[in-house]
N, C-alpha and C. Protein backbone atom coordinates (compact mmCIF):
# COMPACT_ATOMS: atom_id res chain seq x y z
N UNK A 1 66.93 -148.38 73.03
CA UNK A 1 67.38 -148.32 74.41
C UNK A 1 66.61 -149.37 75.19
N UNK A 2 67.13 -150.17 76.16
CA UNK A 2 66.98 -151.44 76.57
C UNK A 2 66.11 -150.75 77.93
N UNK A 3 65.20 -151.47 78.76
CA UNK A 3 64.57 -151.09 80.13
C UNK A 3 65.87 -151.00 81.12
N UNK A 4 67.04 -152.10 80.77
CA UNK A 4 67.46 -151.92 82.27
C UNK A 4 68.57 -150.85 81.90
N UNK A 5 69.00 -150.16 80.80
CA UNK A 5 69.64 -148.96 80.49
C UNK A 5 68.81 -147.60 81.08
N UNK A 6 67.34 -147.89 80.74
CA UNK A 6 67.05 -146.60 81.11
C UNK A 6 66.75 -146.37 82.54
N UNK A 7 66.99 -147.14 83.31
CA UNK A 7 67.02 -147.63 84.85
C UNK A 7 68.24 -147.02 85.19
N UNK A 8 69.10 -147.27 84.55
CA UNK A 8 70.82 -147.17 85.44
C UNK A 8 70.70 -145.57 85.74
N UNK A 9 71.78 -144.91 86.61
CA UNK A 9 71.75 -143.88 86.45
C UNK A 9 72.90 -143.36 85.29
N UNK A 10 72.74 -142.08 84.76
CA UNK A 10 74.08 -141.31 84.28
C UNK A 10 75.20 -141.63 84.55
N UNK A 11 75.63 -141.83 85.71
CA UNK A 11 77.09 -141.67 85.74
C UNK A 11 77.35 -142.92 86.02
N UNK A 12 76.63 -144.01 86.38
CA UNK A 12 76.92 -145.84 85.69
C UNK A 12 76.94 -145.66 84.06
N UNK A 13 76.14 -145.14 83.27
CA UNK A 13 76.28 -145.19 81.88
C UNK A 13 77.35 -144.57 81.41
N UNK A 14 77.74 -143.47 82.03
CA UNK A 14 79.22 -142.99 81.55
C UNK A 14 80.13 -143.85 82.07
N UNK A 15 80.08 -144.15 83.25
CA UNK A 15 81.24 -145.43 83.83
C UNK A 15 81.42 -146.60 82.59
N UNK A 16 80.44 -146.82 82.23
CA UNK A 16 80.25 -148.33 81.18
C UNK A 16 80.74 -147.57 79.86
N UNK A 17 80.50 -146.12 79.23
CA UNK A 17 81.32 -146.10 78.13
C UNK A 17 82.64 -145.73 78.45
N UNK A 18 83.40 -145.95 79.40
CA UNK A 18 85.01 -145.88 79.57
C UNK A 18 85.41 -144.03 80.06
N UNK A 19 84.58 -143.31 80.51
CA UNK A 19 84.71 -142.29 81.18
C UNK A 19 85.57 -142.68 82.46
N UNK A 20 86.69 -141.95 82.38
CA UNK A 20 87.34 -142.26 84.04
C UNK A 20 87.21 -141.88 85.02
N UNK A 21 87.35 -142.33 86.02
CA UNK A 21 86.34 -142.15 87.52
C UNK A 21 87.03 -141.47 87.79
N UNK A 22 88.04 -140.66 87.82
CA UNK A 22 87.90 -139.00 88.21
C UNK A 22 87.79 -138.53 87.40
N UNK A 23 87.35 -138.08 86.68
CA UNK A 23 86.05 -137.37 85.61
C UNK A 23 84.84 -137.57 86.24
N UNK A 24 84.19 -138.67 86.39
CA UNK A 24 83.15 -138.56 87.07
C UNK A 24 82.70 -137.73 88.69
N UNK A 25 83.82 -138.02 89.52
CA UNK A 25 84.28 -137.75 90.50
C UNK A 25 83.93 -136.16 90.42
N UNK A 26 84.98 -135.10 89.75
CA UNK A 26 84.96 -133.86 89.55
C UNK A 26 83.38 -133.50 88.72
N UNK A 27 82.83 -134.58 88.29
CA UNK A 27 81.65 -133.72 87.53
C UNK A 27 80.65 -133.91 88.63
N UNK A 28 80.46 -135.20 89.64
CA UNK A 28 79.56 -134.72 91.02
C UNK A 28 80.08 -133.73 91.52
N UNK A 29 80.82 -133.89 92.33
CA UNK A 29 81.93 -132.74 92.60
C UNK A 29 81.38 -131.14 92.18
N UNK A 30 81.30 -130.92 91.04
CA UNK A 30 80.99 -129.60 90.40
C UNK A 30 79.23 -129.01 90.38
N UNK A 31 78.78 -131.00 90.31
CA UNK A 31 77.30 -131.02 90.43
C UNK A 31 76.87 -129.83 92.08
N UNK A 32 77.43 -130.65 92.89
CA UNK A 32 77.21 -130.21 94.39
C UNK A 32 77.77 -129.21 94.67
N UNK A 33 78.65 -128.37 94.11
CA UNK A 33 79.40 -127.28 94.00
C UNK A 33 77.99 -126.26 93.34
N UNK A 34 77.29 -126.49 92.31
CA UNK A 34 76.27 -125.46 91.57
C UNK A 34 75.55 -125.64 92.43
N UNK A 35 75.09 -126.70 92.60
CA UNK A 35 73.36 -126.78 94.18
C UNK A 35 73.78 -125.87 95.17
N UNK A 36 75.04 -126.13 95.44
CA UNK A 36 75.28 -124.91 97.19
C UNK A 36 75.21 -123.92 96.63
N UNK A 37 75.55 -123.13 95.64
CA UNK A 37 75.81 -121.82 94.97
C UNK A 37 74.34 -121.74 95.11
N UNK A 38 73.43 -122.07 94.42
CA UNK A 38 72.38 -121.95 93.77
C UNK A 38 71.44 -121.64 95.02
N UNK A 39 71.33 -122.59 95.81
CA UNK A 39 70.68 -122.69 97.41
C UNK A 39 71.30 -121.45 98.15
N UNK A 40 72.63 -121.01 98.17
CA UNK A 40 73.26 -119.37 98.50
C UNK A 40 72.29 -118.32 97.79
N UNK A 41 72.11 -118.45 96.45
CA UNK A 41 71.64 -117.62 95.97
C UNK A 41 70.14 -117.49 96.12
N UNK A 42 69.48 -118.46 96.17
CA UNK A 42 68.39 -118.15 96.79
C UNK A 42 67.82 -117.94 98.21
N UNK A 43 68.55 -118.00 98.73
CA UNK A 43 68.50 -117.88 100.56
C UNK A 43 69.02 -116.15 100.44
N UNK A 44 69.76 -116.16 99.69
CA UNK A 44 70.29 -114.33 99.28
C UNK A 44 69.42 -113.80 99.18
N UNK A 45 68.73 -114.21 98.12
CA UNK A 45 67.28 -113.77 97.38
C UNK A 45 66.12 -112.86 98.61
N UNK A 46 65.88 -114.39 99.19
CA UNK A 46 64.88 -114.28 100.15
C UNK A 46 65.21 -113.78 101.14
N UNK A 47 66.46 -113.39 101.71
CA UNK A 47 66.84 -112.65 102.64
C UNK A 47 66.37 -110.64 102.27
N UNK A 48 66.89 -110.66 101.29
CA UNK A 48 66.65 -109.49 100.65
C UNK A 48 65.65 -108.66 100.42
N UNK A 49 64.36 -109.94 100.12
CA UNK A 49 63.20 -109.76 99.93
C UNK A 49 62.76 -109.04 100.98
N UNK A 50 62.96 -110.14 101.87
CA UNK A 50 62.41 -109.58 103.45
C UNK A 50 63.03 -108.41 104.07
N UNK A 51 64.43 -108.45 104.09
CA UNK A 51 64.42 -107.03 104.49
C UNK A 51 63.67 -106.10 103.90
N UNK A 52 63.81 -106.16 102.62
CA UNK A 52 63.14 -104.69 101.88
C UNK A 52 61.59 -104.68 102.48
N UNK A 53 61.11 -105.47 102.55
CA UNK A 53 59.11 -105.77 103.06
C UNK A 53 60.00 -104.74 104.36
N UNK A 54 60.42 -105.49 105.35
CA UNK A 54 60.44 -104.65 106.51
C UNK A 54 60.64 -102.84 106.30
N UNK A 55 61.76 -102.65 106.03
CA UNK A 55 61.91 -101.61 105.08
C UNK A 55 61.05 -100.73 104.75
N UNK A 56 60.07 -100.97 104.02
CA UNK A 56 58.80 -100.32 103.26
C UNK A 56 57.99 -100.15 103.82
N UNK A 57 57.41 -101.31 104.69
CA UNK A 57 56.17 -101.40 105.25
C UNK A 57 56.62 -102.07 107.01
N UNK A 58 57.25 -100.76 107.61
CA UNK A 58 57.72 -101.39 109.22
C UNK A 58 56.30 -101.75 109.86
N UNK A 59 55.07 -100.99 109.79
CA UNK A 59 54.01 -101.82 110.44
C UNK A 59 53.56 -102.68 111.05
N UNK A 60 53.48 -103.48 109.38
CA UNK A 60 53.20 -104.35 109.08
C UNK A 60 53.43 -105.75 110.17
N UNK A 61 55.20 -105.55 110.37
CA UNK A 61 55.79 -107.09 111.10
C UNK A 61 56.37 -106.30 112.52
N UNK A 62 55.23 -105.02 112.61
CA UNK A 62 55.63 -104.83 114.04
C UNK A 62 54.68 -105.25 115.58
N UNK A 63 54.94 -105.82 116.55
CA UNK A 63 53.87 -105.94 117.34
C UNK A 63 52.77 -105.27 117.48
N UNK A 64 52.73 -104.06 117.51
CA UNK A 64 51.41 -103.34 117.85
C UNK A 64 51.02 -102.75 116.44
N UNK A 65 51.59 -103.29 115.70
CA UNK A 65 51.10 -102.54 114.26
C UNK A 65 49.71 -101.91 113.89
N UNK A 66 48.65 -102.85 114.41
CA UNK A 66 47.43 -102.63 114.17
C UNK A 66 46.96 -101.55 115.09
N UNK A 67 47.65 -101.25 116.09
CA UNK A 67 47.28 -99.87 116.98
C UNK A 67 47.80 -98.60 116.01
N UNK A 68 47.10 -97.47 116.90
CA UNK A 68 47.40 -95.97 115.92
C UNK A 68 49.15 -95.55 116.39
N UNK A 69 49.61 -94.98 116.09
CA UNK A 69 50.87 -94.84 116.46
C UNK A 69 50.60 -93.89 117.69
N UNK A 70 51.56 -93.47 118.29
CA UNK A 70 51.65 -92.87 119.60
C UNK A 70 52.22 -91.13 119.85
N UNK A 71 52.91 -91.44 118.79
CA UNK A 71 53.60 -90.16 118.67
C UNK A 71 53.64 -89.71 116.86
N UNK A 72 53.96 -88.31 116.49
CA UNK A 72 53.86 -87.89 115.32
C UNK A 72 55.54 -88.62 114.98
N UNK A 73 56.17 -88.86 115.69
CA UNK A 73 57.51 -89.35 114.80
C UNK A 73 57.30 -91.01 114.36
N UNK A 74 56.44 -91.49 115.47
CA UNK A 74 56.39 -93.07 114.78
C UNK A 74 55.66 -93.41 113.82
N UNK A 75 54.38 -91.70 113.57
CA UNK A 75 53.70 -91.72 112.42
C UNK A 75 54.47 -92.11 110.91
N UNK A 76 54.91 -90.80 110.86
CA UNK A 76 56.21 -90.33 109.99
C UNK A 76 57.11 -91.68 109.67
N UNK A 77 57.83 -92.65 110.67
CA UNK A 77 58.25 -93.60 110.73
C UNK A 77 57.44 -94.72 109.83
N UNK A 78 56.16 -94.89 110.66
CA UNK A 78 55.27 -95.55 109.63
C UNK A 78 55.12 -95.64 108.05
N UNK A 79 55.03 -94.10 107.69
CA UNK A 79 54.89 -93.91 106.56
C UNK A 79 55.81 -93.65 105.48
N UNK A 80 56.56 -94.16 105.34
CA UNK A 80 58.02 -93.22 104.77
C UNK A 80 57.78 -92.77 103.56
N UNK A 81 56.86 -93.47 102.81
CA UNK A 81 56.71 -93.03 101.47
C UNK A 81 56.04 -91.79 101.71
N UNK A 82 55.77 -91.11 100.00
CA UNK A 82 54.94 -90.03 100.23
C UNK A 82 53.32 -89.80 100.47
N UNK A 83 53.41 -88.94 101.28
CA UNK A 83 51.87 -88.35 102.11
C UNK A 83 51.07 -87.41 101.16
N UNK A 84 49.57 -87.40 101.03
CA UNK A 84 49.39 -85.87 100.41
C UNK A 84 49.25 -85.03 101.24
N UNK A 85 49.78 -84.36 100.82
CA UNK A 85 49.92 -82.78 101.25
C UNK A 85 48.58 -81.84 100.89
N UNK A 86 47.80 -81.38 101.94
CA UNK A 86 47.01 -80.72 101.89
C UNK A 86 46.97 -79.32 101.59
N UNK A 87 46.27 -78.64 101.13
CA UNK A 87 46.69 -77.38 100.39
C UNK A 87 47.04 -76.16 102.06
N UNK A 88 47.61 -75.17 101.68
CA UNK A 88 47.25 -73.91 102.89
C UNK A 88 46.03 -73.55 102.81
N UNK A 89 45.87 -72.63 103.48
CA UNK A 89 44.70 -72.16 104.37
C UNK A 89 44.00 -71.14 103.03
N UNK A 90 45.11 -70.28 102.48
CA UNK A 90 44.67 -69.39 101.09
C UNK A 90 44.55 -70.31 100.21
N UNK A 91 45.05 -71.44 99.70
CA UNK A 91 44.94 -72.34 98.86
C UNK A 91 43.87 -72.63 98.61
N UNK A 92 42.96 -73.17 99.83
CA UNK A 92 41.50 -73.53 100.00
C UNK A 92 40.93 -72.75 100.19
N UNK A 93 40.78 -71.29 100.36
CA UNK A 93 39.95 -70.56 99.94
C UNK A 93 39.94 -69.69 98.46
N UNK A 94 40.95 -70.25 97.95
CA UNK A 94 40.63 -70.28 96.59
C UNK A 94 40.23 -70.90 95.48
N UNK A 95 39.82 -72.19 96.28
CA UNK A 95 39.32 -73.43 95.76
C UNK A 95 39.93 -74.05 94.86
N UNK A 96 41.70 -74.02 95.83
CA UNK A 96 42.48 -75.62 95.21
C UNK A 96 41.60 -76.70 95.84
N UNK A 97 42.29 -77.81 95.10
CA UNK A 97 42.20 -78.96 96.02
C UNK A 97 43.61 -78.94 96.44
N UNK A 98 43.69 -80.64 97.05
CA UNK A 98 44.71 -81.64 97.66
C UNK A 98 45.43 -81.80 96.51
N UNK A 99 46.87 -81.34 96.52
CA UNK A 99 47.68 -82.24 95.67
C UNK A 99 49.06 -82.65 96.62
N UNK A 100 50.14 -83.66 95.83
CA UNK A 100 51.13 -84.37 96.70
C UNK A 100 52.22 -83.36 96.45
């Protein structure tokens, strides 16, 4: 393979072995057709991502996050996952512990 061959691009080297220019045409064409898909699909991706973060952890990307919450429902809100649950009152005097 010659320097100024490996210079040219692809689709000059297919032009030069007798590929017809719409063939070439439809294979950019299809090229730029997979990049937008692909760039969709990852903008999908990352859209997704982020919702779910919000989702899980509202806190986190909320203004006052780092303050205590205000009320027992924005607690609750806060936390959605599960809490432990502290034993009853007979529980602990029978010397359970904490379970969830």
């Amino acid at each position: 393979m010659s320097a100024e061959s490996s210079s040219t691009s692809p689709v000059a080297r297919r032009a030069r072995r007798g590929v017809p220019a719409f063939l070439l045409a439809a294979l950019r064409a299809a090229g730029g057709a997979a990049r937008a898909v692909g760039r969709t699909a990852a903008e999908c991706h990352r859209a997704q991502r982020t919702l779910s973060e919000l989702r899980l952890h509202p806190d986190t990307h909320a203004p006052d996050g780092d303050s205590a919450p205000g009320t027992y429902g924005e607690f609750l809100y806060r936390c959605p996952y599960a809490l432990w649950h502290e034993p009853t009152a007979r529980e602990r005097a029978s010397g359970a512990g904490s379970h969830r």
